[in-house]
C-alpha atoms as a PDB file:
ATOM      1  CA  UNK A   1      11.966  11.546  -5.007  1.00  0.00           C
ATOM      2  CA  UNK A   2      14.539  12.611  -7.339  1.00  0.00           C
ATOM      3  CA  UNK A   3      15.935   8.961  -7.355  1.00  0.00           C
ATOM      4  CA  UNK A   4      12.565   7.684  -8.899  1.00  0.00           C
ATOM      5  CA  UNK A   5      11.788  10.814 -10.845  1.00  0.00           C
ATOM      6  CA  UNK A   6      15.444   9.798 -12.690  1.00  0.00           C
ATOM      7  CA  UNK A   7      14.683   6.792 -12.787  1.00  0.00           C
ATOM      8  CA  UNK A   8      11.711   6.884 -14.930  1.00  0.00           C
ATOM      9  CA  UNK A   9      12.579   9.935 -16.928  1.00  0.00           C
ATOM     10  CA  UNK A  10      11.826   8.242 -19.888  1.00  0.00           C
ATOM     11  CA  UNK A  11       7.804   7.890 -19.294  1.00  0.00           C
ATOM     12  CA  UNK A  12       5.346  10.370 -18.687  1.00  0.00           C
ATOM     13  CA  UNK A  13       5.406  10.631 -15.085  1.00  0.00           C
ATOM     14  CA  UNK A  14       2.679  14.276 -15.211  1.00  0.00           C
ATOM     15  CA  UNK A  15       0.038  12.042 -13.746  1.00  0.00           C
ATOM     16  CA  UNK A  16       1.678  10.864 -10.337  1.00  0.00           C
ATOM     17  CA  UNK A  17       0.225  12.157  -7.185  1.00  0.00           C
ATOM     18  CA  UNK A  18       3.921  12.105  -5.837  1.00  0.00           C
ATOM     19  CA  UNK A  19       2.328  13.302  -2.587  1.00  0.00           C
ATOM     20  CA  UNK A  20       1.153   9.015  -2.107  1.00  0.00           C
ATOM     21  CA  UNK A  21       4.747   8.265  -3.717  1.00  0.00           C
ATOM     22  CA  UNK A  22       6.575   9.858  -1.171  1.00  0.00           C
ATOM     23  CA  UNK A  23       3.990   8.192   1.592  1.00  0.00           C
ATOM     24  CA  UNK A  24       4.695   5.179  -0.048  1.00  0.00           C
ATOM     25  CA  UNK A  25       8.850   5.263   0.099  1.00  0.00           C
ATOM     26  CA  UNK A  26       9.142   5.930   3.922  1.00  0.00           C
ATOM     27  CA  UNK A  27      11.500   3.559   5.403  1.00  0.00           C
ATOM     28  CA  UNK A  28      13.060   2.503   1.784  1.00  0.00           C
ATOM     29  CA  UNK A  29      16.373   2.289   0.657  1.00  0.00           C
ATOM     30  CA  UNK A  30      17.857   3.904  -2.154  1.00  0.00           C
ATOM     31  CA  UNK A  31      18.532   0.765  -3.707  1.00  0.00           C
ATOM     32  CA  UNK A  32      14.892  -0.286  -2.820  1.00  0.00           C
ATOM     33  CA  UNK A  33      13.551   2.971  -5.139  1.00  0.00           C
ATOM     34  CA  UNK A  34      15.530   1.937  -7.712  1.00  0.00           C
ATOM     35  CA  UNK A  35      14.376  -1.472  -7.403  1.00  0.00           C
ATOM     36  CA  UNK A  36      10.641  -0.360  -7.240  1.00  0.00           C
ATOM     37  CA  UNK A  37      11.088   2.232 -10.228  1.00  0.00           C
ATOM     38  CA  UNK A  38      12.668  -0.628 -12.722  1.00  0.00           C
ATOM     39  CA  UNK A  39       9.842  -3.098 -11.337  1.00  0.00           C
ATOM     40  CA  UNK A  40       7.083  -0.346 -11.899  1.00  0.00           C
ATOM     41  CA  UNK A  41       8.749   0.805 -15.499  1.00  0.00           C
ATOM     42  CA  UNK A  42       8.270  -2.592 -16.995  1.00  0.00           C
ATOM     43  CA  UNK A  43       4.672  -2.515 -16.715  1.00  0.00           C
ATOM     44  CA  UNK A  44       3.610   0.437 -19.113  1.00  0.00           C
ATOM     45  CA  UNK A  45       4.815   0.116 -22.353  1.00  0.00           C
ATOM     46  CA  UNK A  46       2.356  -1.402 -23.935  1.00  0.00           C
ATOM     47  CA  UNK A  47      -0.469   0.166 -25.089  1.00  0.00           C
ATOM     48  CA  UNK A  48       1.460   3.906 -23.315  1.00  0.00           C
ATOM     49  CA  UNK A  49       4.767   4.733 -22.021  1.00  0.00           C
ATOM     50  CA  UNK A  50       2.861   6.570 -19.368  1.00  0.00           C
ATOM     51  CA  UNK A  51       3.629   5.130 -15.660  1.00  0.00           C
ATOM     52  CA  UNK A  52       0.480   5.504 -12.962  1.00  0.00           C
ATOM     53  CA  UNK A  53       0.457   5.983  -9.290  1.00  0.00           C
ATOM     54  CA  UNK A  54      -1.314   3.102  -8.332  1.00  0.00           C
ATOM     55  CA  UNK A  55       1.749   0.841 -10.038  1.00  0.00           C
ATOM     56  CA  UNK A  56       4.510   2.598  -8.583  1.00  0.00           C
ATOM     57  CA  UNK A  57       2.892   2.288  -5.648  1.00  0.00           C
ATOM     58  CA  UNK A  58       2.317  -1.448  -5.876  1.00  0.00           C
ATOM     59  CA  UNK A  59       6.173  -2.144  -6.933  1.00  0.00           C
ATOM     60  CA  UNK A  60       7.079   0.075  -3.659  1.00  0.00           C
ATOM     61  CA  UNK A  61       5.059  -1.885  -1.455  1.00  0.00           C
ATOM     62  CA  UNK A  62       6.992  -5.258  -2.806  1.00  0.00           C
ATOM     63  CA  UNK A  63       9.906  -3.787  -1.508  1.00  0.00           C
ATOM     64  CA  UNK A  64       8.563  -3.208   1.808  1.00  0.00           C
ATOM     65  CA  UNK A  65       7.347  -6.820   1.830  1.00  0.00           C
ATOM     66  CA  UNK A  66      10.708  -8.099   0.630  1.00  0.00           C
ATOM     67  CA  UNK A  67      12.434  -6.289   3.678  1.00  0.00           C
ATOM     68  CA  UNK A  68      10.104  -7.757   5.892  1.00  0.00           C
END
């Protein structure tokens, strides 16, 4: 967690549920988080730097595809 917590230090990252995050990164590389935390950062900035669950959770599913 502390990969994708750095990661996106730079939004406001209060409203995770990092209980589904973690769910979510089982079976990931580190490489993969970092993938998935860029991906997931891009979407937000506009209207709020604020990131939500449901996105990081859609950029770490992508990397589960892509491994597939």
């Amino acid at each position: 967690m502390a990969v994708l917590a750095n990661r996106l230090d730079r939004l406001d990252t209060h409203a995770l549920d990092w209980q589904r995050v973690r769910v979510a990164t089982v079976g990931l590389s580190h490489a993969d988080l970092v993938r998935s935390a860029e991906s997931s950062a891009k979407l937000p900035f506009w209207p709020t730097d604020s990131i939500s669950t449901d996105d990081l959770e859609s950029a770490l599913r992508d990397r589960h595809q892509a491994d597939d």
